[in-house]
C-alpha atoms as a PDB file:
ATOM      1  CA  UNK A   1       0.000   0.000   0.000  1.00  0.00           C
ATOM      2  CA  UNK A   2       1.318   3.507  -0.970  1.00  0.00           C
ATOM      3  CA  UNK A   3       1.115   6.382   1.193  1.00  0.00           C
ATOM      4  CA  UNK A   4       0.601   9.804   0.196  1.00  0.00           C
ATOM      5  CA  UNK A   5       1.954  12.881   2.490  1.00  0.00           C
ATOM      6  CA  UNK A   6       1.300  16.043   1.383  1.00  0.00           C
ATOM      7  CA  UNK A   7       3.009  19.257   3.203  1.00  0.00           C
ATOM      8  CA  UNK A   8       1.353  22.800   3.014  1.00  0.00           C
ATOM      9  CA  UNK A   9       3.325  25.490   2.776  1.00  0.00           C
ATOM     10  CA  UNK A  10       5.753  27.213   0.620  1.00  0.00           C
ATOM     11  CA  UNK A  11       9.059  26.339  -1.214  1.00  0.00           C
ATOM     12  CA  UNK A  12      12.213  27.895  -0.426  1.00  0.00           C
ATOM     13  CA  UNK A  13      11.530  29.112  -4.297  1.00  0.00           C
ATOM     14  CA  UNK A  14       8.571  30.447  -3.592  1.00  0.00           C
ATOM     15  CA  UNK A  15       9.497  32.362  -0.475  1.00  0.00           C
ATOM     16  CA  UNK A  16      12.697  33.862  -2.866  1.00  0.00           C
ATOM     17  CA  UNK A  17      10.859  35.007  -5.282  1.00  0.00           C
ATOM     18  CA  UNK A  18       8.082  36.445  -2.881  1.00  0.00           C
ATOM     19  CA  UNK A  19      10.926  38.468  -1.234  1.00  0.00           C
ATOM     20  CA  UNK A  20      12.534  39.468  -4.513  1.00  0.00           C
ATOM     21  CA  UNK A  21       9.147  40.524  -6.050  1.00  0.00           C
ATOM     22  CA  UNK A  22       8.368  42.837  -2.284  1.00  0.00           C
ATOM     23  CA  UNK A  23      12.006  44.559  -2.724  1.00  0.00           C
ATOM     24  CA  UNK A  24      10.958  45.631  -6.348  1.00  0.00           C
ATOM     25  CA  UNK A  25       7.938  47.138  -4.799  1.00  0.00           C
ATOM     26  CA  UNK A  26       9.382  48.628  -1.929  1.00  0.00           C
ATOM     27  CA  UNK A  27      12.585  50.418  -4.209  1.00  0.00           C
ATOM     28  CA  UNK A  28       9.942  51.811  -6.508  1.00  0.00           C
ATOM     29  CA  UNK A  29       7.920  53.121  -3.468  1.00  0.00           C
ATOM     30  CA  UNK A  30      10.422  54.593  -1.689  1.00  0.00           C
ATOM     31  CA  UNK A  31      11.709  56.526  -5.603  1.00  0.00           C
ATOM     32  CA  UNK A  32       7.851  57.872  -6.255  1.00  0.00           C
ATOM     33  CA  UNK A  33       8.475  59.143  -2.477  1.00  0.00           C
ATOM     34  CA  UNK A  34      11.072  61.301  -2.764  1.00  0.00           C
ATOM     35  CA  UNK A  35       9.668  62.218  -6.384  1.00  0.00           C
ATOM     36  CA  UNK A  36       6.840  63.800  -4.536  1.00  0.00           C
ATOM     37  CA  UNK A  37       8.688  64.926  -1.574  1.00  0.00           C
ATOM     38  CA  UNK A  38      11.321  67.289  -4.678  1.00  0.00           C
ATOM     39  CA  UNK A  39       8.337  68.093  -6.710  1.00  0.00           C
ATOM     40  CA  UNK A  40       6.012  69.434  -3.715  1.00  0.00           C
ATOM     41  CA  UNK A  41       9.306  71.823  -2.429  1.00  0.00           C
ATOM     42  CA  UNK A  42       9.510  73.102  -5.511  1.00  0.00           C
ATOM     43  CA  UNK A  43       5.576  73.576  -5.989  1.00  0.00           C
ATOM     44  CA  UNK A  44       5.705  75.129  -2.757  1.00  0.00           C
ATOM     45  CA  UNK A  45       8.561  77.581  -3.679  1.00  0.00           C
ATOM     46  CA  UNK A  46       7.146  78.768  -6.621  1.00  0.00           C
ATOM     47  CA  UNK A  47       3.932  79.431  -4.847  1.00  0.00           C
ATOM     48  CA  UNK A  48       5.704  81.259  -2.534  1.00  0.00           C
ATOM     49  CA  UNK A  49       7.138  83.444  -5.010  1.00  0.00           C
ATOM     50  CA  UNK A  50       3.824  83.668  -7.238  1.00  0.00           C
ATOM     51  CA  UNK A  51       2.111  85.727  -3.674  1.00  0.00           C
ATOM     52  CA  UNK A  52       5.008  87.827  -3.583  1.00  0.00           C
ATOM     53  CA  UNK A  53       4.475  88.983  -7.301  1.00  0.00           C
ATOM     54  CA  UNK A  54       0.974  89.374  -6.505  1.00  0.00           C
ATOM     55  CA  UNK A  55       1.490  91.898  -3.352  1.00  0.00           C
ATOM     56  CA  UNK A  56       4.001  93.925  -5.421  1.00  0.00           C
ATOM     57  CA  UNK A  57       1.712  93.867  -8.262  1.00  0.00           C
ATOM     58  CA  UNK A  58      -0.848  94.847  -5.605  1.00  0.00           C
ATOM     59  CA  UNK A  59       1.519  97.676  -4.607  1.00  0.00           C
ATOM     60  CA  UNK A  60       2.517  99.219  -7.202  1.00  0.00           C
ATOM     61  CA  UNK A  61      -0.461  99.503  -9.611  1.00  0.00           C
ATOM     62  CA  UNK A  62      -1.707 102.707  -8.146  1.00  0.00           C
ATOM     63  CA  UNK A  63       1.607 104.189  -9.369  1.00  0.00           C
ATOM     64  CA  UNK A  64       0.486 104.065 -13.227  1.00  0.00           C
ATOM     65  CA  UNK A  65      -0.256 107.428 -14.354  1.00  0.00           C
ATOM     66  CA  UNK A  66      -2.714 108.530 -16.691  1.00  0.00           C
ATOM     67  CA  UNK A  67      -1.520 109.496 -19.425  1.00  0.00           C
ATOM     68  CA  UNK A  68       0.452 106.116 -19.460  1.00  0.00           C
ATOM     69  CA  UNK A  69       4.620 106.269 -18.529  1.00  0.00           C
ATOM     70  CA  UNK A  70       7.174 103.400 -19.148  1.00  0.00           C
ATOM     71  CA  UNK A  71       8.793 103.113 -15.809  1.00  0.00           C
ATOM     72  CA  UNK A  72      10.502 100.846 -13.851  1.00  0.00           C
ATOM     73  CA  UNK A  73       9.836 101.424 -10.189  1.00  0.00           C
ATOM     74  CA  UNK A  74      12.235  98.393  -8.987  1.00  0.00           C
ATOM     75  CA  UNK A  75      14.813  96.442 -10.832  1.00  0.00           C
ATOM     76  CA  UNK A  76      16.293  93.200  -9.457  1.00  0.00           C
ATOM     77  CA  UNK A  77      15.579  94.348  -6.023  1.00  0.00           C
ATOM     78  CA  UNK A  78      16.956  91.283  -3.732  1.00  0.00           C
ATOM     79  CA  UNK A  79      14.031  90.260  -0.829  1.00  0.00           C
ATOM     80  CA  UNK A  80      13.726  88.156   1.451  1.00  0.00           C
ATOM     81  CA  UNK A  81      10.827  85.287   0.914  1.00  0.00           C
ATOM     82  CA  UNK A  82      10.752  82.077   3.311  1.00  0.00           C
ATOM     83  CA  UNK A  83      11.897  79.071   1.414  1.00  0.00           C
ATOM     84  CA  UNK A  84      13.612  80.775  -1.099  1.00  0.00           C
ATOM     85  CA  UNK A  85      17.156  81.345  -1.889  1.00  0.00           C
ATOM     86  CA  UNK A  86      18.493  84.357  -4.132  1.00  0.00           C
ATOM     87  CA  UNK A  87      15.138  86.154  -4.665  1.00  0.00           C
ATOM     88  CA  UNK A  88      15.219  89.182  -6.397  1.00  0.00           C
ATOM     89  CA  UNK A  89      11.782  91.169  -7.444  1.00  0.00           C
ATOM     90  CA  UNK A  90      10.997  93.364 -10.841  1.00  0.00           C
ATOM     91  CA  UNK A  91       8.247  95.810 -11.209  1.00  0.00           C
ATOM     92  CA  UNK A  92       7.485  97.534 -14.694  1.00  0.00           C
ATOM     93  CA  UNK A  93       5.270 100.230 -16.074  1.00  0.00           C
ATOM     94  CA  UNK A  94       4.855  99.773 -19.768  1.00  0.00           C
ATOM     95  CA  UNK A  95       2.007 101.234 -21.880  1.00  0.00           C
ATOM     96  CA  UNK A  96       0.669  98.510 -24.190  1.00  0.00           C
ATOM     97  CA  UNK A  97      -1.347 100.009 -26.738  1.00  0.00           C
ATOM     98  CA  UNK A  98       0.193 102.889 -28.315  1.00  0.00           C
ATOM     99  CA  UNK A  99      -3.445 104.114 -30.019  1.00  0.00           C
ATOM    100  CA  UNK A 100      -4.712 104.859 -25.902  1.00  0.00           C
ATOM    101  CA  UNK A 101      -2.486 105.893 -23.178  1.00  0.00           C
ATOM    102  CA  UNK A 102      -5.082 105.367 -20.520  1.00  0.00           C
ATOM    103  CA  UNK A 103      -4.652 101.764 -19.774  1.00  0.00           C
ATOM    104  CA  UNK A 104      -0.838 100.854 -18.432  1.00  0.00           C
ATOM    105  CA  UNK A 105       0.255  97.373 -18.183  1.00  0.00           C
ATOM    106  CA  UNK A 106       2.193  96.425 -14.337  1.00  0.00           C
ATOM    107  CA  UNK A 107       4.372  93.404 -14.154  1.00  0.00           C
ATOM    108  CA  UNK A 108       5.837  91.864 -11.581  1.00  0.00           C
ATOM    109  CA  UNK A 109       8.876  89.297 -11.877  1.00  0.00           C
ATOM    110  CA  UNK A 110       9.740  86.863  -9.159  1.00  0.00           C
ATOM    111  CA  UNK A 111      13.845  85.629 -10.114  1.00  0.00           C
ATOM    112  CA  UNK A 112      14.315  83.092  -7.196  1.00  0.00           C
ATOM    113  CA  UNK A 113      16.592  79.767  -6.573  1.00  0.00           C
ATOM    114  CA  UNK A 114      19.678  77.999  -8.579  1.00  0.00           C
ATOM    115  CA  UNK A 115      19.244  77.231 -10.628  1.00  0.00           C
ATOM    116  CA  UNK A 116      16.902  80.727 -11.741  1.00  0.00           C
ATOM    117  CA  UNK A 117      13.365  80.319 -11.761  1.00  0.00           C
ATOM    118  CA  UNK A 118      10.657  82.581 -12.576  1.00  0.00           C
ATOM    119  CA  UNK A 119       7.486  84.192 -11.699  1.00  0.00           C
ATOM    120  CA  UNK A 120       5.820  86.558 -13.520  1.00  0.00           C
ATOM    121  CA  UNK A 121       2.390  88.280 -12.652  1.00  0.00           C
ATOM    122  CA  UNK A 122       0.999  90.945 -14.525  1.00  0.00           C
ATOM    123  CA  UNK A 123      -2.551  92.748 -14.557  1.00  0.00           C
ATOM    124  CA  UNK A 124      -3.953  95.973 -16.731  1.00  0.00           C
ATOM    125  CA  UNK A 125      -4.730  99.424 -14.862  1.00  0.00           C
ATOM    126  CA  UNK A 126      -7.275 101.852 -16.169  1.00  0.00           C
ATOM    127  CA  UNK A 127      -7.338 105.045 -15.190  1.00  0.00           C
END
């Protein structure tokens, strides 16, 4: 009479390529981690700077005269912004149209980081 005996349980195989297959998931893990963790610094960074274009935009359109002047009330004017390195902040007066010199065009640059990065924000004043 033959006798059968069956064990449960896995292979030393098995268990090897288990393991093998959970390090390939955990290396790609850990790389889409610190993807995210660089990408949202940077996101952050740049939002940073896009608010601080915004306030001097803010700022300095009620200095557009009517009839319309090209001037530049600051040029590369180094700040101070949190989580930025090397910022430096632009504001320009330009008249756009040259048919109506009641509407001026304010701009507001952002240079921030190394390697340079910019913001630029920029809105149209009637007066």
């Amino acid at each position: 009479m033959k006798k059968n005996s069956y064990q449960s349980g896995f292979t030393t195989v098995e268990l090897l390529v288990t393991l093998f297959i959970a390090a390939i998931f955990l290396v790609a893990g850990y790389q889409l981690y610190t993807i995210v963790v660089k990408d949202s610094g940077e996101t952050r960074a740049k939002a940073n700077a896009s608010n601080v274009a915004y306030d001097y935009l803010q700022r300095y359109k009620s200095t557009a005269t009517n009839p319309c002047v090209v001037q530049t009330p600051l040029s590369d004017q180094p700040i101070t912004v949190l989580n930025i390195s090397n910022a430096t902040v632009t504001v320009a007066i330009t008249c756009p149209y040259s048919s109506t010199n009641s509407i001026s065009k304010v701009t507001a640059t952002v240079k921030y980081n190394t390697p340079q990065q910019v913001v630029t924000n920029a809105t149209y004043v009637t007066l």
